[in-house]
Structures are given as structure tokens and as C-alpha cells.
N, C-alpha and C. Protein backbone atom coordinates (compact mmCIF):
# COMPACT_ATOMS: atom_id res chain seq x y z
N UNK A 1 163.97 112.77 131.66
CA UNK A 1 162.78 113.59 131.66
C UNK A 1 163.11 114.97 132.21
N UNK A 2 162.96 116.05 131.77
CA UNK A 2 163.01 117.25 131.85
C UNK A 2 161.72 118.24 132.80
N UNK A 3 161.83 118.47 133.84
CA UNK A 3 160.72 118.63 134.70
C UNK A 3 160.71 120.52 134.21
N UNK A 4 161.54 121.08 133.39
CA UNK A 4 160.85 122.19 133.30
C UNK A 4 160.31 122.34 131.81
N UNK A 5 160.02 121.13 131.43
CA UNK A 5 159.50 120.89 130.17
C UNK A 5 158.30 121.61 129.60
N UNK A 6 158.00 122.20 128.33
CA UNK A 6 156.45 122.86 128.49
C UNK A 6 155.71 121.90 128.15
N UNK A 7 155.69 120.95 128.49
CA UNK A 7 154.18 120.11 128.27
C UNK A 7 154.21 119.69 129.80
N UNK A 8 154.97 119.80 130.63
CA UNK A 8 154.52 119.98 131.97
C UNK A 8 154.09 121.05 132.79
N UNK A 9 154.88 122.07 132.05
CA UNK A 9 154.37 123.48 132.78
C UNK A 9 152.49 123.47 132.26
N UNK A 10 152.38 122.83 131.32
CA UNK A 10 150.90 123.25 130.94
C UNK A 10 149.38 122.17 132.20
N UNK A 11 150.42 121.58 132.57
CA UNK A 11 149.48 120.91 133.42
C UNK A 11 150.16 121.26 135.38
N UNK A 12 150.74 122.01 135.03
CA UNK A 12 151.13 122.90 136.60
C UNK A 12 149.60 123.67 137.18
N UNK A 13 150.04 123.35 138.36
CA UNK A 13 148.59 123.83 139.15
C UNK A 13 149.20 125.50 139.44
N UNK A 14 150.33 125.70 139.18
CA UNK A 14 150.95 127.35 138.99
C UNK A 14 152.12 127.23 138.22
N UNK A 15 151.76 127.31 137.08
CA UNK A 15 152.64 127.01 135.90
C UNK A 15 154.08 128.60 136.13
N UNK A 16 155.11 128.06 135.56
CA UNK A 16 156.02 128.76 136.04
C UNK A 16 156.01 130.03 135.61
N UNK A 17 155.71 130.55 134.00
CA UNK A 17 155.28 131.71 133.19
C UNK A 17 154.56 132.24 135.15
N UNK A 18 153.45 132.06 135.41
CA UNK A 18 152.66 132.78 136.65
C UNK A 18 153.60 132.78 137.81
N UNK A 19 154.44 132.25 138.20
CA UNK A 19 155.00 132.42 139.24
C UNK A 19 156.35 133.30 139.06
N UNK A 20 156.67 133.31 137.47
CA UNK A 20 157.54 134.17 137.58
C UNK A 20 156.88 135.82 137.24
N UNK A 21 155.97 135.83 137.06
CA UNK A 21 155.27 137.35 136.80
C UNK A 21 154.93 137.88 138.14
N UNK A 22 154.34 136.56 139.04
CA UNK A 22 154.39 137.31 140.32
C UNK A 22 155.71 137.56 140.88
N UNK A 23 157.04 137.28 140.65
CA UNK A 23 157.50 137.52 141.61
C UNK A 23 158.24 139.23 140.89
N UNK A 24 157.96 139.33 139.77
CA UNK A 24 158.15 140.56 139.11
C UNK A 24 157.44 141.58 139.58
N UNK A 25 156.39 141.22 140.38
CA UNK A 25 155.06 142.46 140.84
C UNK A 25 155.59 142.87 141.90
N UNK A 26 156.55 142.05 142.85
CA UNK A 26 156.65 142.27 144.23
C UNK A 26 157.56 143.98 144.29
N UNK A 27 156.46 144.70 145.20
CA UNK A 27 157.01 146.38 145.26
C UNK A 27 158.22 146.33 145.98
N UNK A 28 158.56 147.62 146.01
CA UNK A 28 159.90 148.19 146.94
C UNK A 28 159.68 148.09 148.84
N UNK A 29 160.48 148.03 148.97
CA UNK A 29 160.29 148.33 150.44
C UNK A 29 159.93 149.62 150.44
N UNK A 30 158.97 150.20 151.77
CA UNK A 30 158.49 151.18 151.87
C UNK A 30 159.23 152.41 152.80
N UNK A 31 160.44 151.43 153.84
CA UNK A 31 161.32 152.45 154.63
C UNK A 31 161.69 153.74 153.59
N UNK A 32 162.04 154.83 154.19
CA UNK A 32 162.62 155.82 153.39
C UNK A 32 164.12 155.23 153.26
N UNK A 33 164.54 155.35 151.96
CA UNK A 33 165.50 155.13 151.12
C UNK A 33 165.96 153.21 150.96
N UNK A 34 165.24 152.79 151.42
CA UNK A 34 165.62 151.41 151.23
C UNK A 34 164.90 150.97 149.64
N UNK A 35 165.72 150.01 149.25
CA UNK A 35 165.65 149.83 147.79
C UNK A 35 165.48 148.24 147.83
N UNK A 36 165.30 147.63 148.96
CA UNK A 36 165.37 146.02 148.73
C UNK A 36 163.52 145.90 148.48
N UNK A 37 163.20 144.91 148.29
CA UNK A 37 161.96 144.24 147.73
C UNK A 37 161.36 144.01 149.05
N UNK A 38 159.93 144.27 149.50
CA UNK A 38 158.88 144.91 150.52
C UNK A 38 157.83 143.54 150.16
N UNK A 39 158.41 142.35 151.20
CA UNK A 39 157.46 141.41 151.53
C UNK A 39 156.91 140.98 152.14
N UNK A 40 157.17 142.15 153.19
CA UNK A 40 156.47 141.71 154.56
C UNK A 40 155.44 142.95 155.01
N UNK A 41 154.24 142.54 155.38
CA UNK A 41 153.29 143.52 156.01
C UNK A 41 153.62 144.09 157.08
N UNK A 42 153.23 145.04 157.22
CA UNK A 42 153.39 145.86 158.93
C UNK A 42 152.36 146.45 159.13
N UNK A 43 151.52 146.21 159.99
CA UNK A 43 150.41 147.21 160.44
C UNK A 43 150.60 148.60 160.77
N UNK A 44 149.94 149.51 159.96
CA UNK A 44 149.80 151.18 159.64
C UNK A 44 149.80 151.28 161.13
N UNK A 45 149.20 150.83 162.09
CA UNK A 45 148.62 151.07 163.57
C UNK A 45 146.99 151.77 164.03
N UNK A 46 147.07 151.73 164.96
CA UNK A 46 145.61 152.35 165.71
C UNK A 46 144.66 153.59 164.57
N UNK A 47 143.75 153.15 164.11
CA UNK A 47 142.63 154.22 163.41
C UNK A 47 142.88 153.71 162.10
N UNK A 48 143.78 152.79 161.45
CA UNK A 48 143.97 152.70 160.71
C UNK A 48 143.93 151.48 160.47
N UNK A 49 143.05 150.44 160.79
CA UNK A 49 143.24 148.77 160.55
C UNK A 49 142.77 148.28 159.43
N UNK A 50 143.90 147.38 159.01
CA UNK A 50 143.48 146.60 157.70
C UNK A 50 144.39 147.34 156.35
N UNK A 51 145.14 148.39 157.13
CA UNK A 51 146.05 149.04 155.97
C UNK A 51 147.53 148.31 156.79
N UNK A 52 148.44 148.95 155.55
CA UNK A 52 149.62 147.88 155.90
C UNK A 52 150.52 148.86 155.49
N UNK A 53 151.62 148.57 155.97
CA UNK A 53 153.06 149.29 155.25
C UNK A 53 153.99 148.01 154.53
N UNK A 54 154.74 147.85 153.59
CA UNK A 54 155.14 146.74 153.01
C UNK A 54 156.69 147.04 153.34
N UNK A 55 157.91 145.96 154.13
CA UNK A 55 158.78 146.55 154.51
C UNK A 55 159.82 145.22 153.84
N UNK A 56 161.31 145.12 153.95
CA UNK A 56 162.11 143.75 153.94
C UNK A 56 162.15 143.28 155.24
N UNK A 57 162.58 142.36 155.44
CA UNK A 57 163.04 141.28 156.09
C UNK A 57 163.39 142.37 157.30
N UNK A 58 164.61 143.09 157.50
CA UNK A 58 165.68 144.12 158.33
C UNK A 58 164.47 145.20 158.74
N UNK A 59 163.98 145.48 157.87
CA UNK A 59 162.61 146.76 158.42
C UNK A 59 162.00 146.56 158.89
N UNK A 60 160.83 145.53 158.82
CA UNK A 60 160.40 144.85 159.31
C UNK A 60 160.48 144.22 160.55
N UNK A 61 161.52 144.26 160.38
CA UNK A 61 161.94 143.62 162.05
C UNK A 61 161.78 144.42 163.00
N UNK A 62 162.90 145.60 162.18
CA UNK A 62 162.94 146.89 163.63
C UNK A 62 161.56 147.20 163.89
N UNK A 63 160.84 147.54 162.85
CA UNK A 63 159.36 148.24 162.53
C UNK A 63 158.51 147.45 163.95
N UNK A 64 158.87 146.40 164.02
CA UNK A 64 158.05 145.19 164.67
C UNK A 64 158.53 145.72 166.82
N UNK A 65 159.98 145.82 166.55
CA UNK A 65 160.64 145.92 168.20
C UNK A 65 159.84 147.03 168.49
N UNK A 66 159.80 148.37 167.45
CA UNK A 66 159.08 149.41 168.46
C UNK A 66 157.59 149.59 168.21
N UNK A 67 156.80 149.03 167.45
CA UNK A 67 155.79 148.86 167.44
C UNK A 67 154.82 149.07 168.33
N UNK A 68 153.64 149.89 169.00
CA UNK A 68 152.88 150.19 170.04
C UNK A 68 151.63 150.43 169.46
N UNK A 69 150.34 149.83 169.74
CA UNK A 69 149.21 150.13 168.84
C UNK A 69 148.91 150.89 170.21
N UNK A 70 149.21 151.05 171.16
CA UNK A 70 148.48 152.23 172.21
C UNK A 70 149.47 153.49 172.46
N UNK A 71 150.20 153.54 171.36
CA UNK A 71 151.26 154.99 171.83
C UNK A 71 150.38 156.34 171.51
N UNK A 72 150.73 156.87 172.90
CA UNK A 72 149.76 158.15 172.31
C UNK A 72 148.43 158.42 173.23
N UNK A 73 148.38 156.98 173.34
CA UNK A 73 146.91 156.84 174.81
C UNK A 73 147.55 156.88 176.77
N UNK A 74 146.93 157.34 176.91
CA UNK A 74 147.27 157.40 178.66
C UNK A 74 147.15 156.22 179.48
N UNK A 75 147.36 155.63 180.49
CA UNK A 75 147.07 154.57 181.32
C UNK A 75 145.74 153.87 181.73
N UNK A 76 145.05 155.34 182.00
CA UNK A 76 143.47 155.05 181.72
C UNK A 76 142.68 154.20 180.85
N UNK A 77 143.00 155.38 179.87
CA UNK A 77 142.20 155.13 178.00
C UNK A 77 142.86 153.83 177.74
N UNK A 78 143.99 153.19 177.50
CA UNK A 78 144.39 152.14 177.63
C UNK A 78 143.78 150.70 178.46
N UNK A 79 143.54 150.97 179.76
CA UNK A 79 142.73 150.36 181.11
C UNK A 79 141.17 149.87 180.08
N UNK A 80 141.12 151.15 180.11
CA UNK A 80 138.86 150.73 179.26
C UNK A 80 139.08 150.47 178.47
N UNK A 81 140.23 150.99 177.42
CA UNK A 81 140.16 150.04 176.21
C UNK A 81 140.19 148.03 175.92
N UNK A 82 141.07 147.93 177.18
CA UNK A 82 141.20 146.47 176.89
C UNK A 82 139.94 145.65 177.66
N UNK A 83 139.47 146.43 178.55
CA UNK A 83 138.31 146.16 179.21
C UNK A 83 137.15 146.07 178.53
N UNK A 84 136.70 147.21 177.30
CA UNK A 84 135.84 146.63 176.59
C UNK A 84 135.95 145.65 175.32
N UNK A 85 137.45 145.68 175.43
CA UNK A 85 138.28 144.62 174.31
C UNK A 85 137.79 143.01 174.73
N UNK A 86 137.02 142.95 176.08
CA UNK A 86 136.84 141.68 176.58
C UNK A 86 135.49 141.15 176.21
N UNK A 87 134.39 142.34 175.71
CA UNK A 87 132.99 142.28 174.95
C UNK A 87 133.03 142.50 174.02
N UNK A 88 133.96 142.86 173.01
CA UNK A 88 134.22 143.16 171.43
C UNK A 88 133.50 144.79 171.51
N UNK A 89 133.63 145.40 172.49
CA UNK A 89 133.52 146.71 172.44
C UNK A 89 131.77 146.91 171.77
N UNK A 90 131.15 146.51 173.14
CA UNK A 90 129.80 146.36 172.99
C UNK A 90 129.29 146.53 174.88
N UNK A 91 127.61 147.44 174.34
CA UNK A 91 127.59 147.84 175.55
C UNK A 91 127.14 146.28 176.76
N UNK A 92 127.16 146.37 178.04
CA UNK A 92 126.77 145.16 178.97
C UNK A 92 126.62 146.23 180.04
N UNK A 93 125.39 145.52 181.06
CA UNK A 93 125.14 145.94 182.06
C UNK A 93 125.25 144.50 183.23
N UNK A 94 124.94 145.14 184.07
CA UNK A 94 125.00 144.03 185.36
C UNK A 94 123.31 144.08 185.35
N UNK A 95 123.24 142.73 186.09
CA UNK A 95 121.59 142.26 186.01
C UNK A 95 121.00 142.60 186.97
N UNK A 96 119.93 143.30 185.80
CA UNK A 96 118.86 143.95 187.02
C UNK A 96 118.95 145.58 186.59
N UNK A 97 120.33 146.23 185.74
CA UNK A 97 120.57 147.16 185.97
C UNK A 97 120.29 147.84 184.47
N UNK A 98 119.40 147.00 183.28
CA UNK A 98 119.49 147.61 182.28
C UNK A 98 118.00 148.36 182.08
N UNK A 99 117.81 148.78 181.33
CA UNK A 99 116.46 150.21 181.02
C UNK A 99 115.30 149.44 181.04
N UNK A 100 115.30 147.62 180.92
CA UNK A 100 114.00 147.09 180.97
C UNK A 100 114.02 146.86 182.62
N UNK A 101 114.68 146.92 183.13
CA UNK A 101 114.61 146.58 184.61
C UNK A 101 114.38 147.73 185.54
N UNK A 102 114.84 148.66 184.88
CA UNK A 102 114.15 150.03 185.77
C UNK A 102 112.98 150.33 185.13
N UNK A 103 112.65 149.96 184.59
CA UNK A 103 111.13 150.40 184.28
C UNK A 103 110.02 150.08 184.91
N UNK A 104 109.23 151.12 185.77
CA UNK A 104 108.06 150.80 186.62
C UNK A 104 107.66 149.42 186.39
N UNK A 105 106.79 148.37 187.24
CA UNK A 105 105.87 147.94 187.47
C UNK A 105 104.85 147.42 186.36
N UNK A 106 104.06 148.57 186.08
CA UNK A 106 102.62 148.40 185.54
C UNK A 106 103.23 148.96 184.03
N UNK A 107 104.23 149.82 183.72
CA UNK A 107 104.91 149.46 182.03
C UNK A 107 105.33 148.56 181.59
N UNK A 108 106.05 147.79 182.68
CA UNK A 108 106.98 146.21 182.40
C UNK A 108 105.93 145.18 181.97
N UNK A 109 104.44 144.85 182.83
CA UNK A 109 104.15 144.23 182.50
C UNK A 109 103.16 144.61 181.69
N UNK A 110 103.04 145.80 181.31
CA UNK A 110 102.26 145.86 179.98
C UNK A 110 103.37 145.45 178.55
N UNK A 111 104.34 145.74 178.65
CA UNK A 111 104.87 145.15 177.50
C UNK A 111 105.64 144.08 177.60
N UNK A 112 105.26 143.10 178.67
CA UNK A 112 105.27 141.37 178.72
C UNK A 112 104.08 141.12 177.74
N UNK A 113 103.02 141.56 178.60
CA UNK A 113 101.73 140.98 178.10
C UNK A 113 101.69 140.98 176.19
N UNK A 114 102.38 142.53 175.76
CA UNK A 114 102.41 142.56 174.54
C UNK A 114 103.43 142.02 173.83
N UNK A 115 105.01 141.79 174.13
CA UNK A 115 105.65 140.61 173.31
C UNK A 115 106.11 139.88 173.98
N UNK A 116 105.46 139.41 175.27
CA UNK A 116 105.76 137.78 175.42
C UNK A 116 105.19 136.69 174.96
N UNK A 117 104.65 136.47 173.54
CA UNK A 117 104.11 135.84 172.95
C UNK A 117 103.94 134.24 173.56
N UNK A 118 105.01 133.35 173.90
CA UNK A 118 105.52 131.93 174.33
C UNK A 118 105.54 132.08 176.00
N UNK A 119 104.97 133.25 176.58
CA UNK A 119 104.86 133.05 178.51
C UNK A 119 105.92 132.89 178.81
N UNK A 120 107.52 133.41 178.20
CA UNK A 120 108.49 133.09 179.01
C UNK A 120 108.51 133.67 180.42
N UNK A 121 108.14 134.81 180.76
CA UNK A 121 108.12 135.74 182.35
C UNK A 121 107.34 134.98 182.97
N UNK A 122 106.30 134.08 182.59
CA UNK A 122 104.90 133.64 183.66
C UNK A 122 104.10 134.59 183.67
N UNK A 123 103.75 135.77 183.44
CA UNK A 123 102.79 136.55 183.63
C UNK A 123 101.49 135.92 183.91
N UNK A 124 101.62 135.32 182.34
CA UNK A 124 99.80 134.84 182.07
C UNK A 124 99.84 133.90 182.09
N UNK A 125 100.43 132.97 182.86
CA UNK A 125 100.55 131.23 182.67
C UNK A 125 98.95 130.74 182.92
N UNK A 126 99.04 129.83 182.36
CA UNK A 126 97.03 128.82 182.08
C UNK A 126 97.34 128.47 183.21
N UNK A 127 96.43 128.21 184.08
CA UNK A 127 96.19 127.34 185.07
C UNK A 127 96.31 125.83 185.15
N UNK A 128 96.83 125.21 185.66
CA UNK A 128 97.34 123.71 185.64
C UNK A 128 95.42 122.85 185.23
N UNK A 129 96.03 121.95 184.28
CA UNK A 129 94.58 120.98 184.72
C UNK A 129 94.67 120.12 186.02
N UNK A 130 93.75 119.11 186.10
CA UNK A 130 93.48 118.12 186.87
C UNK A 130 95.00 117.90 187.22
N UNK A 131 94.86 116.79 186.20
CA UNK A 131 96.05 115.62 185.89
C UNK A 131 97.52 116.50 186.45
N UNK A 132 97.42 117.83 185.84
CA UNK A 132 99.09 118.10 185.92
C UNK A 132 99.53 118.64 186.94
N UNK A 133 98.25 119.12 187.85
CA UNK A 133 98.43 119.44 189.14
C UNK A 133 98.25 118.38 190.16
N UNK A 134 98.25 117.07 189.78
CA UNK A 134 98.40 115.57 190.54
C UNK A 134 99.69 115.58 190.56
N UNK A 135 100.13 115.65 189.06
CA UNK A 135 101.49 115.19 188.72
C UNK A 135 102.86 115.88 189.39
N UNK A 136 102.06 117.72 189.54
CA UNK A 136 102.98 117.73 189.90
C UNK A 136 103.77 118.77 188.77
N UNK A 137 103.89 118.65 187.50
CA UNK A 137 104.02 119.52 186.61
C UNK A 137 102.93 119.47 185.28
N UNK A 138 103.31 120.37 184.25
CA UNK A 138 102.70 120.22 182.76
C UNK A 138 103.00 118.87 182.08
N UNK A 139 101.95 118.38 181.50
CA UNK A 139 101.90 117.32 181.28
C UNK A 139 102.90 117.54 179.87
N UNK A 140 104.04 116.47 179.52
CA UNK A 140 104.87 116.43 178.30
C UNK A 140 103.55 115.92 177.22
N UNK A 141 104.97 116.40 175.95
CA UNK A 141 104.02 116.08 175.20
C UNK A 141 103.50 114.99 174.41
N UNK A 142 104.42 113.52 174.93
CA UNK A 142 104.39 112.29 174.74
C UNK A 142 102.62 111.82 175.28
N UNK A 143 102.84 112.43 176.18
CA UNK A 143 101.18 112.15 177.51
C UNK A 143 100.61 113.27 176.46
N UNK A 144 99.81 114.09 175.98
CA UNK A 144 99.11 114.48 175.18
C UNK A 144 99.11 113.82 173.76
N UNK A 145 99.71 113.45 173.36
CA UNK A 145 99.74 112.57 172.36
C UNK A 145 99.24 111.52 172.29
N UNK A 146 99.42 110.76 173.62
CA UNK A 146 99.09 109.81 173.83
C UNK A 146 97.19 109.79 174.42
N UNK A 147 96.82 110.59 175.37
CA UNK A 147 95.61 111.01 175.54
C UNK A 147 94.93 111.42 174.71
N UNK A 148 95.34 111.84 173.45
CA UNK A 148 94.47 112.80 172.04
C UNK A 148 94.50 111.02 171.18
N UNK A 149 95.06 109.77 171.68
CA UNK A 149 95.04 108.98 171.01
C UNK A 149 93.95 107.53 171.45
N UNK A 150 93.80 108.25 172.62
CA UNK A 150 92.40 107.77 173.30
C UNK A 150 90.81 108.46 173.43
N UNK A 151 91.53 109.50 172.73
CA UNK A 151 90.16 110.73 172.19
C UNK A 151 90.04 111.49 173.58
N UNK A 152 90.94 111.90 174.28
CA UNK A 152 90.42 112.29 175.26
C UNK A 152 91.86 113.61 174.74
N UNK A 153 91.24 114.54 176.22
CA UNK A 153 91.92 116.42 175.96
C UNK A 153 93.08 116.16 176.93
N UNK A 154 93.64 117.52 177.34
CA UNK A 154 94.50 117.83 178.39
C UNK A 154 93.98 118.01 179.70
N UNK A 155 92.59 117.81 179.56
CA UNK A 155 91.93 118.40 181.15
C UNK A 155 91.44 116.90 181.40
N UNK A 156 91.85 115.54 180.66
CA UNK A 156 91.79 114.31 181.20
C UNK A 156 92.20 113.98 182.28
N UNK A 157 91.69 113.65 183.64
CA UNK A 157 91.69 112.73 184.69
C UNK A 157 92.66 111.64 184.44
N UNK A 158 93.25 110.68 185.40
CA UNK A 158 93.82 109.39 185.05
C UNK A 158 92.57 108.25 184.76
N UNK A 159 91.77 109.02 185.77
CA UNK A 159 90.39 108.02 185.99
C UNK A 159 89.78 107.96 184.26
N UNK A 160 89.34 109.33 184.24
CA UNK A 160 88.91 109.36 182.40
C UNK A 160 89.49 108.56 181.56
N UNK A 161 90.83 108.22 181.56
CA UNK A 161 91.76 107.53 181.09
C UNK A 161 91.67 106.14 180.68
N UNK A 162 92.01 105.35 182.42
CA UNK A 162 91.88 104.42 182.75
C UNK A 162 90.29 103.64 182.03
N UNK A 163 89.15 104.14 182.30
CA UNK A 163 87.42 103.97 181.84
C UNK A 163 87.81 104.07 180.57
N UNK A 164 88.48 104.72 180.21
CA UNK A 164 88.52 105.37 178.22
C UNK A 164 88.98 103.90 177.84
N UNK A 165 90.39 103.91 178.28
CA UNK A 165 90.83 102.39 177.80
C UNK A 165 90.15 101.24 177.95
N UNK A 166 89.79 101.18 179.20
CA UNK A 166 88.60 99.58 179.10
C UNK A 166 87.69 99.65 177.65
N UNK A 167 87.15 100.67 178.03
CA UNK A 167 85.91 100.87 176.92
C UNK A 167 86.33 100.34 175.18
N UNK A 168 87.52 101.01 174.82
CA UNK A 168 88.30 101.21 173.23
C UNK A 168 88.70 99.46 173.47
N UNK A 169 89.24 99.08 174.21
CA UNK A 169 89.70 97.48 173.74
C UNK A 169 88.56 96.65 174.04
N UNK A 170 87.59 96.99 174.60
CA UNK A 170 86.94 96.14 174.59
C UNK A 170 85.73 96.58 173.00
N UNK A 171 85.95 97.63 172.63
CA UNK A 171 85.42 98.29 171.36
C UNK A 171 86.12 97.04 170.13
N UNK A 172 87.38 97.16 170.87
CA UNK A 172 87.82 97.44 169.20
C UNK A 172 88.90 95.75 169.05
N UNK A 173 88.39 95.12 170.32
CA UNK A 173 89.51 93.63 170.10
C UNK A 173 88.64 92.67 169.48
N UNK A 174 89.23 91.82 168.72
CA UNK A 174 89.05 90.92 167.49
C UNK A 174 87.33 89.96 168.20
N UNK A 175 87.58 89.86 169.55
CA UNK A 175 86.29 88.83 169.95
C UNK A 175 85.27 89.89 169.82
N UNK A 176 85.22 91.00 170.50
CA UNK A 176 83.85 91.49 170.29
C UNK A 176 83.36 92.28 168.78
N UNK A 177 84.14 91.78 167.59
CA UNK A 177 84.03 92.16 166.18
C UNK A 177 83.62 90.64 165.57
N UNK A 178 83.82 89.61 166.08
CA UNK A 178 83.58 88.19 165.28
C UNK A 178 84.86 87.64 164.72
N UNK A 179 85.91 88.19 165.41
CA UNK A 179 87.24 87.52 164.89
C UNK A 179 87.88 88.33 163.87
N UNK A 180 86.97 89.62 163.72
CA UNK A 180 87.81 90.16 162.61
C UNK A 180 89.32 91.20 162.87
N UNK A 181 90.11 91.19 161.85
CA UNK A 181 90.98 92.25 162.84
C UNK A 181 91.49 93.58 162.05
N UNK A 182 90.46 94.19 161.27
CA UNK A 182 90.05 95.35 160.91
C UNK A 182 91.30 96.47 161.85
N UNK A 183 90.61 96.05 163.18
CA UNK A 183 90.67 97.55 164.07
C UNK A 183 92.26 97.08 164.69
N UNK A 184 92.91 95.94 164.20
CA UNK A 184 94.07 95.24 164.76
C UNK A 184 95.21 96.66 165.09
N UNK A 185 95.40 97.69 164.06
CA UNK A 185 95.93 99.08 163.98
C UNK A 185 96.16 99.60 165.21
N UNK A 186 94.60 100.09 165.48
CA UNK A 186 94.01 100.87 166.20
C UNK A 186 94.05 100.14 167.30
N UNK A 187 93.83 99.01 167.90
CA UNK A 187 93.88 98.51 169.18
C UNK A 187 94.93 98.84 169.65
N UNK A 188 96.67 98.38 168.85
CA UNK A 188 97.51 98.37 169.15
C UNK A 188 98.26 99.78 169.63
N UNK A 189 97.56 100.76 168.74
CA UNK A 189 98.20 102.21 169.23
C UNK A 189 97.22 102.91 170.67
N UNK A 190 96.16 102.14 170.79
CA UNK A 190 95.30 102.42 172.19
C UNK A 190 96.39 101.88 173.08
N UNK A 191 96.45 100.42 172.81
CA UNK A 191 97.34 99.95 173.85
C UNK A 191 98.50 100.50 174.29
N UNK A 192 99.34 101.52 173.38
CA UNK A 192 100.81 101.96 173.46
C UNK A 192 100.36 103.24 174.17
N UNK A 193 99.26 103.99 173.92
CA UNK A 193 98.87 104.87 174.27
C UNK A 193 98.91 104.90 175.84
N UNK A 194 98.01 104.58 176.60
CA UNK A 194 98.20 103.59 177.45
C UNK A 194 99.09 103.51 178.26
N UNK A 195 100.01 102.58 177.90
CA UNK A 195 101.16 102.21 178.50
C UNK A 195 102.04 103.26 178.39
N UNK A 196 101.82 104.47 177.90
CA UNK A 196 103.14 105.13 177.91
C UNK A 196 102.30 106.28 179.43
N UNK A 197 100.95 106.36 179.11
CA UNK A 197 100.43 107.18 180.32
C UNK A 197 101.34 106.34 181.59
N UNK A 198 100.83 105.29 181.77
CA UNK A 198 101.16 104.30 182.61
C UNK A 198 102.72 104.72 183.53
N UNK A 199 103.77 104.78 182.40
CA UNK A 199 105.52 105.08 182.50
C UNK A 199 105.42 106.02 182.73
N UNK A 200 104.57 107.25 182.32
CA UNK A 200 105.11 108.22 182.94
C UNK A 200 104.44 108.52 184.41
N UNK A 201 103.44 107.71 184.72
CA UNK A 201 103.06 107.74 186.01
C UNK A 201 101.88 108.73 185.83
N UNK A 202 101.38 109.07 185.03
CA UNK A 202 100.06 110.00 185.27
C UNK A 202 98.89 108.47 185.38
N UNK A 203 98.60 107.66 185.02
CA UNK A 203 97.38 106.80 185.56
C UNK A 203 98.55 105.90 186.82
């Protein structure tokens, strides 16, 4: 079997015809007077990124020993350069010290009030209900879910709660319907309701 056969080159994932045209494209080296074939990149340097010089193997090399992308800059300019090389050359302040933080008082919180949409600062925080100032914090939102599933709000009591639930199972369980179990659903998600107030300790 003949592996440079053309009924194999036709099923080559880089059939040889293409690999030999590329290697026909490959330019000159770019040193002055060198005549060998330029396959290696070299970075142009500083102001100039993303351009290349194309050199051999021997040029390349040297090109590489004296190479300095800061020749030309002072000790300083060098110093801040790599320093903002550590933020991708983007401005940062220290906290506390940027233009929203010096800004008076009564401007700051006029433009909380206008795009703090979600109360991240606290400015305008709601006042705690009952329940969440028992608890201790804002009630999650498992416990509202669960209270909106006993028909009751966020400004529910444990007590409201506790009365709510007697009332719904004794509404809605199979003896006080005649055995029917219609509301069998609905009892069961009162009951979970419930019990999850229960775990988290608000009743």
C-alpha cells in the first residue's frame, strides 16, 4: 500500500498538494541581508503590539537576548508602569476615597434615594413587622410562602398563625366535610405550611 497514494491524499484532513503550497508561502527572513526563510515571530516592541518582525531560527534568537519592551523608559515610568500593569491599566482608588464618597451628605443621599432601587445603602429600609422583629430578622421567603398559604400577610403574628391553622384543618379535614376528601390537597399544603413556620421557629 502506497501511503502517498492520490486516493489517500483525497481523504487527508491536509492533503499534501496544501501543505506543500504552504510551505512555498513561507517569506524571507526579515534581518538585513539574511536570505534564510523567516519562521519565527518577534515582537515589533512597545507602541506597537500585535505587529511582528518574521526572523530564522539564528535571528531570532539574538533578536530575543537583547530584546527590552521598556528601553527608552526611565526607572520611574517603568515603576507605574508595572504598577498599573497589576489593574490592567485601569483607574482604582482606596475606599472611601472615590468622587461618590466625597460628596456632601444631603447629595449622596439624594442620589441613593434616586438609584438605589433594591435598598442596598439602608437608607429607606421598611420597618420590621411584628413577627420579624420577634425573630430577630426579615422573615425568608420560605415563611412568606408559607403564611400567604394560610391566607395570612407579612405583618402575621405567630399567634395569627397558630388560630389560622386550627381554624383551616378543622375547615377543611375529611370529618367535618362527611368523609369527603375533596379538600385532601389543600389540608395537606396547610399542614406543610405550618410545619415549616414551626422549623424555622417563627410560631
Amino acid at each position: 500500500m502506497k501511503l502517498d497514494s492520490k486516493y489517500f491524499d483525497k481523504i487527508r484532513v491536509k492533503p499534501v498538494t496544501a501543505a506543500k503550497a504552504k510551505t512555498e508561502e513561507v517569506k524571507l527572513c526579515e534581518w538585513p541581508g539574511c536570505e534564510k526563510p523567516g519562521r519565527h515571530k518577534a515582537p515589533k516592541g512597545r507602541g506597537a503590539e500585535g505587529q511582528y518582525w518574521l526572523y530564522c531560527t539564528e535571528h531570532v534568537q539574538a533578536y530575543n537576548k537583547t530584546y527590552n519592551y521598556f528601553d527608552g523608559m526611565k526607572d520611574d515610568e517603568v515603576a507605574t508602569y508595572q504598577k498599573a500593569a497589576q489593574t490592567g491599566h485601569r483607574p482604582t482608588w482606596k475606599l472611601g476615597e472615590n468622587a461618590f464618597a466625597k460628596m456632601e451628605g444631603a447629595r449622596r443621599a439624594g442620589r441613593n434615594a434616586a438609584k438605589d432601587h433594591f435598598d442596598l445603602f439602608g437608607e429607606a429600609r421598611k420597618p420590621r413587622s411584628a413577627a420579624a422583629q420577634k425573630l430577630g430578622r426579615n422573615l425568608r421567603a420560605t415563611e412568606i410562602k408559607a403564611l400567604n398559604t394560610l391566607g395570612l400577610d407579612e405583618n402575621a403574628t405567630p399567634e395569627d398563625a397558630k388560630s389560622k391553622y386550627k381554624l383551616l384543618v378543622k375547615r377543611l379535614h375529611p370529618d367535618a366535610n362527611g368523609g369527603s376528601r375533596a379538600n385532601e390537597d389543600t389540608l395537606k399544603a396547610v399542614i406543610h405550611a405550618y410545619d415549616t413556620l414551626r422549623a424555622s421557629g417563627f410560631c
